[in-house]
PDB file of N, CA and C in Angstrom:
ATOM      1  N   UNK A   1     -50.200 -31.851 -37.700  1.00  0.00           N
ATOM      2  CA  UNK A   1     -51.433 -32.095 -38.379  1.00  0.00           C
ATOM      3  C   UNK A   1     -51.897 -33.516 -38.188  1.00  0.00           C
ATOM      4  N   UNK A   2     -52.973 -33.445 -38.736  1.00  0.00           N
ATOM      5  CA  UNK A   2     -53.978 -35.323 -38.607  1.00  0.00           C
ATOM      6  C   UNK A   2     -54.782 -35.296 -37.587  1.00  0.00           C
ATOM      7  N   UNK A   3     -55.326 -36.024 -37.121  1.00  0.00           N
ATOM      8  CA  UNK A   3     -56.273 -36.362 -36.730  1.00  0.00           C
ATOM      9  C   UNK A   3     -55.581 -37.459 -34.907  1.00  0.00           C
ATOM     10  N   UNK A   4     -56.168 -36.333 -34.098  1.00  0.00           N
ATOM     11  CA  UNK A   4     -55.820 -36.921 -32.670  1.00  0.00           C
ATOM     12  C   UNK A   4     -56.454 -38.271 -32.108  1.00  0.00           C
ATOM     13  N   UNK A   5     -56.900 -38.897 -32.757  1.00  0.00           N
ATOM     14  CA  UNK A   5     -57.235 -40.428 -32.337  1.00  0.00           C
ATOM     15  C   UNK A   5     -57.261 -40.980 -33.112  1.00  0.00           C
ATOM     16  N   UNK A   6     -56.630 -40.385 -34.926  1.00  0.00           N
ATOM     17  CA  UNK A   6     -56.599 -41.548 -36.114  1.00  0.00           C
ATOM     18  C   UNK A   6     -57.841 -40.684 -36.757  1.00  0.00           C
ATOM     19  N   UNK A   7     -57.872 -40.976 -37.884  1.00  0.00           N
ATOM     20  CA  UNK A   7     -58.678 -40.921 -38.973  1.00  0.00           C
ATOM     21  C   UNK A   7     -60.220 -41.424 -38.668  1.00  0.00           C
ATOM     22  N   UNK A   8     -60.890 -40.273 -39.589  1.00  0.00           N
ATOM     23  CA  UNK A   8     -62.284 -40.719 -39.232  1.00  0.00           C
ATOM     24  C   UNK A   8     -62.975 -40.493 -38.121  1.00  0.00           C
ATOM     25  N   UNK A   9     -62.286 -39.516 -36.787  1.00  0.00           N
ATOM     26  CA  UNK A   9     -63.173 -39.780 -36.090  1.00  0.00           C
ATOM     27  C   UNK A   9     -64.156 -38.726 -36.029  1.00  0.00           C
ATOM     28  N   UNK A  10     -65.197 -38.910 -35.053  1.00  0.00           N
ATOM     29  CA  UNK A  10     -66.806 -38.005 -35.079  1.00  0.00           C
ATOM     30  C   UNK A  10     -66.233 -36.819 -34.638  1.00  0.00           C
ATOM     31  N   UNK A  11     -66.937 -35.859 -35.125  1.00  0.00           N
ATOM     32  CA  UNK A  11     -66.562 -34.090 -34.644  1.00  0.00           C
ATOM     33  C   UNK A  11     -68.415 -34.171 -33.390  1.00  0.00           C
ATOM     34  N   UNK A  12     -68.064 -33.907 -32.666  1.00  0.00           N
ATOM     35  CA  UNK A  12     -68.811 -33.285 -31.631  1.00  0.00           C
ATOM     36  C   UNK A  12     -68.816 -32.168 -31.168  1.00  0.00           C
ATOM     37  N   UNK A  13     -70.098 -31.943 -31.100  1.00  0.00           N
ATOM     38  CA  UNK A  13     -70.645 -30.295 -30.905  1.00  0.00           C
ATOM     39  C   UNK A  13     -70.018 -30.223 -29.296  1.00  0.00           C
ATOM     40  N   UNK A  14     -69.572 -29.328 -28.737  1.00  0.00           N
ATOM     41  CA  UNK A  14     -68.836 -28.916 -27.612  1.00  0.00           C
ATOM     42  C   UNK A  14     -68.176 -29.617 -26.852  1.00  0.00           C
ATOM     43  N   UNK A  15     -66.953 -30.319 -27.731  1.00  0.00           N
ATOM     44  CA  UNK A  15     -65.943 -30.892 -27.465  1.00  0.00           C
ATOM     45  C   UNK A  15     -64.346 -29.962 -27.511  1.00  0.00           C
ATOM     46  N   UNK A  16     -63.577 -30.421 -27.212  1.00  0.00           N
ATOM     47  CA  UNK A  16     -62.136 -29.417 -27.218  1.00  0.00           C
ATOM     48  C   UNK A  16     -61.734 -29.248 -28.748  1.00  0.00           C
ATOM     49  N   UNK A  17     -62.046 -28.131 -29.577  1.00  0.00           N
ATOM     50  CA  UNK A  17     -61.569 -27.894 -30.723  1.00  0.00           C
ATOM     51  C   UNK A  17     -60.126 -27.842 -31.077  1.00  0.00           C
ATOM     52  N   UNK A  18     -59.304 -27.904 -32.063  1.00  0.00           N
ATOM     53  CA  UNK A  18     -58.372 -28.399 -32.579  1.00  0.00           C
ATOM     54  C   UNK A  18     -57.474 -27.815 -32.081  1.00  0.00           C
ATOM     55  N   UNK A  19     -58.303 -25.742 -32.750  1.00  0.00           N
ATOM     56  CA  UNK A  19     -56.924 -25.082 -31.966  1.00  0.00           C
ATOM     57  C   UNK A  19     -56.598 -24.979 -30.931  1.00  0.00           C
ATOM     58  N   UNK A  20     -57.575 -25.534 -29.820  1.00  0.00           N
ATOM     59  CA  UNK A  20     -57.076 -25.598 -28.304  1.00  0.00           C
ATOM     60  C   UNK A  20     -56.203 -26.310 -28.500  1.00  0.00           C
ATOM     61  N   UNK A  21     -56.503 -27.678 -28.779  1.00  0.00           N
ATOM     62  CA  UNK A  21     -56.154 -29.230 -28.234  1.00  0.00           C
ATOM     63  C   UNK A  21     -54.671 -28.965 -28.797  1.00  0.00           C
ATOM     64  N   UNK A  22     -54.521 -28.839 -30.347  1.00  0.00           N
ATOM     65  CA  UNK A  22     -53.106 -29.140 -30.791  1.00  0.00           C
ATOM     66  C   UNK A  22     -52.041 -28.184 -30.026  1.00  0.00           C
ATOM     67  N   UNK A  23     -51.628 -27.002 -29.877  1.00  0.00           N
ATOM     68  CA  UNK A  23     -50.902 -26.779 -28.872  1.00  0.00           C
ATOM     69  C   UNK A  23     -50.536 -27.634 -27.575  1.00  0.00           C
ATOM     70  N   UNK A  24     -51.302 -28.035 -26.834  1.00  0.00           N
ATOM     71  CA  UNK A  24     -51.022 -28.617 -26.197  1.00  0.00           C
ATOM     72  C   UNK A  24     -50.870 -30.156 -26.467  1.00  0.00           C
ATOM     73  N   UNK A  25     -51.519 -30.608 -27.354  1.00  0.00           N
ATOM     74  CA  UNK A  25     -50.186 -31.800 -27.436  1.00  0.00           C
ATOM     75  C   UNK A  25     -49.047 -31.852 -27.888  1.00  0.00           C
ATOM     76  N   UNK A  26     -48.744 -30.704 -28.656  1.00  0.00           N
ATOM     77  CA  UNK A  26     -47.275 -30.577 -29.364  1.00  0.00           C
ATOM     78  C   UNK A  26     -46.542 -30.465 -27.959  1.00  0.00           C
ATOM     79  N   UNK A  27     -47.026 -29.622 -27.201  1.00  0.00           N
ATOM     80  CA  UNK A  27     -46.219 -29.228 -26.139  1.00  0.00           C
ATOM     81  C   UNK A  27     -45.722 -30.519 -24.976  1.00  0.00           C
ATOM     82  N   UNK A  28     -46.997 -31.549 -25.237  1.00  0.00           N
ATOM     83  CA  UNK A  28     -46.615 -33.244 -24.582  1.00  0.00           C
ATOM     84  C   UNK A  28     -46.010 -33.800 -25.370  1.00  0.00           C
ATOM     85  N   UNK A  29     -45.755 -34.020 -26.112  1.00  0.00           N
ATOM     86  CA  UNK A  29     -44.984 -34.367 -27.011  1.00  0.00           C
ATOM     87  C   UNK A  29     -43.565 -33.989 -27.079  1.00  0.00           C
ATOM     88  N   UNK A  30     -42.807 -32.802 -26.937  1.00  0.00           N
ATOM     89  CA  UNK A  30     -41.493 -31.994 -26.947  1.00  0.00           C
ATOM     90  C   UNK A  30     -41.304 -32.741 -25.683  1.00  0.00           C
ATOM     91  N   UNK A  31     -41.918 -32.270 -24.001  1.00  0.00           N
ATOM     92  CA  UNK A  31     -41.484 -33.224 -22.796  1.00  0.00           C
ATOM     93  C   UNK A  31     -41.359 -34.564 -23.018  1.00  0.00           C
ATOM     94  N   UNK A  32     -41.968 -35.321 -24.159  1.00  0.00           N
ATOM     95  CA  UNK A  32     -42.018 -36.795 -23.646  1.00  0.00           C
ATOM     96  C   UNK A  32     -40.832 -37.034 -23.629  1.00  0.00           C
ATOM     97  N   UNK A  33     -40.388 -38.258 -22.594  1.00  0.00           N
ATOM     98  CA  UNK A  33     -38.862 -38.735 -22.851  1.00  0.00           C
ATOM     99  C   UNK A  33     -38.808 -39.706 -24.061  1.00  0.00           C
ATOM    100  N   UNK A  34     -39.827 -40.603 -24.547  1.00  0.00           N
ATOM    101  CA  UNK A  34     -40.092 -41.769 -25.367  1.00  0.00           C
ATOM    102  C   UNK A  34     -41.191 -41.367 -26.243  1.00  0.00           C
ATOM    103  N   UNK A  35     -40.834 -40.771 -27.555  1.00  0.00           N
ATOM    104  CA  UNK A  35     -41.722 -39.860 -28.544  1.00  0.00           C
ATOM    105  C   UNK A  35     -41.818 -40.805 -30.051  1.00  0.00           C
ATOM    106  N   UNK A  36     -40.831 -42.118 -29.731  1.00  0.00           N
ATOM    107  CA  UNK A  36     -41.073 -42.686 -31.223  1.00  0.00           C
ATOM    108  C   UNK A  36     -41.269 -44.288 -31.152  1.00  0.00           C
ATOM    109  N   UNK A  37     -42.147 -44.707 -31.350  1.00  0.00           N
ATOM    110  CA  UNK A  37     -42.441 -46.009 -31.226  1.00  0.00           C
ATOM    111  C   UNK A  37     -40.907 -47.442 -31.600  1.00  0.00           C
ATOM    112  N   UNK A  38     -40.312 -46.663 -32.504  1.00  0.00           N
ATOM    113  CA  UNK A  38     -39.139 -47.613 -32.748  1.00  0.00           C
ATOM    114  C   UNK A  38     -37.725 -47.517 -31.908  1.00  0.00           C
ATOM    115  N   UNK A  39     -37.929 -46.630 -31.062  1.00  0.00           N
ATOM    116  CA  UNK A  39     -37.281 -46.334 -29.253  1.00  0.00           C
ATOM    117  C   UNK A  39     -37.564 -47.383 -28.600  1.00  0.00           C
ATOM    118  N   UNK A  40     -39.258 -47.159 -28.300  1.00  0.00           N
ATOM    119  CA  UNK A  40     -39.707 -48.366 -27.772  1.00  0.00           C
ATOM    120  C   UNK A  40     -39.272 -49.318 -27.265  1.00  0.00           C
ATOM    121  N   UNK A  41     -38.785 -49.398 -25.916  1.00  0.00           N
ATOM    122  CA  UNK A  41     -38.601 -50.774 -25.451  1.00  0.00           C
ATOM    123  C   UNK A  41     -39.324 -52.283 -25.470  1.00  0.00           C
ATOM    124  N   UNK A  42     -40.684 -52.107 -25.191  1.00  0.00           N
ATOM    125  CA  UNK A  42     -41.343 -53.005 -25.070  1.00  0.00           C
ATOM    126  C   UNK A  42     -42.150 -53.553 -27.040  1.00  0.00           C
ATOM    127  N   UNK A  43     -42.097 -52.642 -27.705  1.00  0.00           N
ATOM    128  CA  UNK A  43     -42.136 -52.651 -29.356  1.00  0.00           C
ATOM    129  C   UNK A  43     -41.023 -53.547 -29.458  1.00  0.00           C
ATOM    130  N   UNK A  44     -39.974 -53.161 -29.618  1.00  0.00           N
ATOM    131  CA  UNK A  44     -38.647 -53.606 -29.981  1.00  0.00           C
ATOM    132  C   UNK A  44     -38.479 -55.257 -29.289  1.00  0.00           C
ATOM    133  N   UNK A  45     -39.107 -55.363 -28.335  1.00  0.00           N
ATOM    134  CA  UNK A  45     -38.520 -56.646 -27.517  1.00  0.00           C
ATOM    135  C   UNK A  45     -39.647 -57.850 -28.097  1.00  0.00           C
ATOM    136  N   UNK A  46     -41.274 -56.872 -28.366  1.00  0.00           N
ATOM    137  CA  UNK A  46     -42.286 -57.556 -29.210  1.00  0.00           C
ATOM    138  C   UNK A  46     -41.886 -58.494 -30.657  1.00  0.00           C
ATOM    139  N   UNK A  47     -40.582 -57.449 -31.256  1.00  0.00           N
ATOM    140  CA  UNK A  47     -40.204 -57.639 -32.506  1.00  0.00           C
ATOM    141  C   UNK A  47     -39.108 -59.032 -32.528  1.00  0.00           C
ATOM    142  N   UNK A  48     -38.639 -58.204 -31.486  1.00  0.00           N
ATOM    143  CA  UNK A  48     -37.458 -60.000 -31.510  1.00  0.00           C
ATOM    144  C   UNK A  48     -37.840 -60.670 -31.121  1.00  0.00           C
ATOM    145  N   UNK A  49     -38.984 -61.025 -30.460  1.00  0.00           N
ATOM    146  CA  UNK A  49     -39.298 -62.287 -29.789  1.00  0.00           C
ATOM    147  C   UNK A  49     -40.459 -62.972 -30.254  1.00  0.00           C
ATOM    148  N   UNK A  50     -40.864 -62.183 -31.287  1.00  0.00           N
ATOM    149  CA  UNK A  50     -42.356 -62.613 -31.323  1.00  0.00           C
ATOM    150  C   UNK A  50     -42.743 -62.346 -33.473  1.00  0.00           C
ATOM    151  N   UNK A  51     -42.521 -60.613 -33.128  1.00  0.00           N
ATOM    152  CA  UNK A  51     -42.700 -60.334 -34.593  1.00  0.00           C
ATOM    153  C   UNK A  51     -41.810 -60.705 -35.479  1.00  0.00           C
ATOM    154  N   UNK A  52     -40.458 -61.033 -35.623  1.00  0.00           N
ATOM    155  CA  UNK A  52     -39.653 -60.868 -36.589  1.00  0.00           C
ATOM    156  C   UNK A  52     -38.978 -59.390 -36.505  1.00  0.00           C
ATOM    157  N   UNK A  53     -40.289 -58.568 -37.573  1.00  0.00           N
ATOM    158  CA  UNK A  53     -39.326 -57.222 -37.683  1.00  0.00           C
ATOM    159  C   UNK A  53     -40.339 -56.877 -38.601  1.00  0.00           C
ATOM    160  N   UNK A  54     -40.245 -55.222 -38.699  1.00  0.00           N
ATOM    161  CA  UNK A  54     -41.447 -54.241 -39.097  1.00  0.00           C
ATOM    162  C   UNK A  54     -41.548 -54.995 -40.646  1.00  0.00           C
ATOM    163  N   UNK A  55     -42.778 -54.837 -41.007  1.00  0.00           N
ATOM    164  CA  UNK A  55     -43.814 -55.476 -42.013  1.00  0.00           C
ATOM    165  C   UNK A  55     -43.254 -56.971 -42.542  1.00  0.00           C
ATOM    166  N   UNK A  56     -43.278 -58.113 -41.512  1.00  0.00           N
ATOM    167  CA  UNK A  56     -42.744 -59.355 -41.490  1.00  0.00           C
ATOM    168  C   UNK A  56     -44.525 -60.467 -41.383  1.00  0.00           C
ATOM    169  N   UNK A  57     -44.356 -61.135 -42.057  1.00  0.00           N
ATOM    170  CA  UNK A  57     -45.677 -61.448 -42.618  1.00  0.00           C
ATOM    171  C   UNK A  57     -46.777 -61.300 -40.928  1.00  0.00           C
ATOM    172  N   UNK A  58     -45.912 -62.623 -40.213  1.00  0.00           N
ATOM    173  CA  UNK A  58     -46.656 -62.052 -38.710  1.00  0.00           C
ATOM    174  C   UNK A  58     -47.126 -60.681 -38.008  1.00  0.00           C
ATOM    175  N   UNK A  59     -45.968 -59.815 -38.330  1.00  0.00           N
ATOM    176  CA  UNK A  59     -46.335 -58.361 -38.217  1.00  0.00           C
ATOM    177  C   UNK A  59     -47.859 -57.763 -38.883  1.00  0.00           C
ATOM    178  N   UNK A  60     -47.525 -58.272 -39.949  1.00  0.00           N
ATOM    179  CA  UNK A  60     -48.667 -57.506 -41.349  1.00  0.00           C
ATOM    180  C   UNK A  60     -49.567 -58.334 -40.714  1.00  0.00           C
ATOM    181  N   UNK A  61     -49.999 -59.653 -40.637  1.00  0.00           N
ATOM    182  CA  UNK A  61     -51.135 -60.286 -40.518  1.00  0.00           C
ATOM    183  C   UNK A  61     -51.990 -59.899 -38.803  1.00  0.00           C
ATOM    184  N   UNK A  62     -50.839 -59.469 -37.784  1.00  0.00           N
ATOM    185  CA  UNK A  62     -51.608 -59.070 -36.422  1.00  0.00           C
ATOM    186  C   UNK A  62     -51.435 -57.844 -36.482  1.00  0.00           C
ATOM    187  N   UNK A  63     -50.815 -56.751 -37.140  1.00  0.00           N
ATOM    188  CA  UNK A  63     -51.364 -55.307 -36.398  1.00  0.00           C
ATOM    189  C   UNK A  63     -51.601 -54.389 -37.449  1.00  0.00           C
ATOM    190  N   UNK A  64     -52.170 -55.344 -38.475  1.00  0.00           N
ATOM    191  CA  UNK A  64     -52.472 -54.543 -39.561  1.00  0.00           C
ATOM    192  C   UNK A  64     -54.093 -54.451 -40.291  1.00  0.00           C
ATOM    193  N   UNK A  65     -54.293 -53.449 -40.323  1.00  0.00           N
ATOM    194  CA  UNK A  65     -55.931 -53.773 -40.702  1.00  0.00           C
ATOM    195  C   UNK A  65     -56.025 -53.815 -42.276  1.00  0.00           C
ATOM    196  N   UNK A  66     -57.098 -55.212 -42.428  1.00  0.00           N
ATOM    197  CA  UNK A  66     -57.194 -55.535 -43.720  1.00  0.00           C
ATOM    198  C   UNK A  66     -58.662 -55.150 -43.899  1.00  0.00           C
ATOM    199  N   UNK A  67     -58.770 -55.069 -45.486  1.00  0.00           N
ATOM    200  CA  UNK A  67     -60.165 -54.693 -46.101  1.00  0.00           C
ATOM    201  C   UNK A  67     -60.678 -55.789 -46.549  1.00  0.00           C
ATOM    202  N   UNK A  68     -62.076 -56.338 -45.908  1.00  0.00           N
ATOM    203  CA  UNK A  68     -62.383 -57.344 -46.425  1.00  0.00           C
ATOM    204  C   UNK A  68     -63.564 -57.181 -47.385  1.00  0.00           C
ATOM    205  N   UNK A  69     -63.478 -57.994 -47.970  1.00  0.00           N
ATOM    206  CA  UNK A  69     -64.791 -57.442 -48.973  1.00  0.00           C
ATOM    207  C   UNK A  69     -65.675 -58.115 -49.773  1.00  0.00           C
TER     208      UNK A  69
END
């Protein structure tokens, strides 16, 4: 379930509907060899060298979207 490019996005009139589309990404998904971001080689190497480590203020402040208001 959710939403294949994130939340919010536009529904368009004769575009690939859901029940096509989701089958087949479940099915890219089962082949992928690298299915979880915290596998991630190049995440992981981001984290030690740069981020700290998941929700570390640097983390939160670059890949996190804030509400400004």
């Amino acid at each position: 379930g959710g939403c294949v490019g994130g939340g919010g996005q536009p529904i368009r009139e004769g575009t690939v509907t859901p029940p096509i589309l989701s089958p087949l990404l479940y099915n890219l998904d089962a082949k992928a060899t690298q299915r979880y971001s915290h596998h991630n080689k190049a995440v992981n190497l981001s984290y030690a060298e740069y981020l700290e480590h998941p929700l570390s203020s640097k983390a939160m402040q670059l890949l996190h979207v804030h509400k400004r208001g």
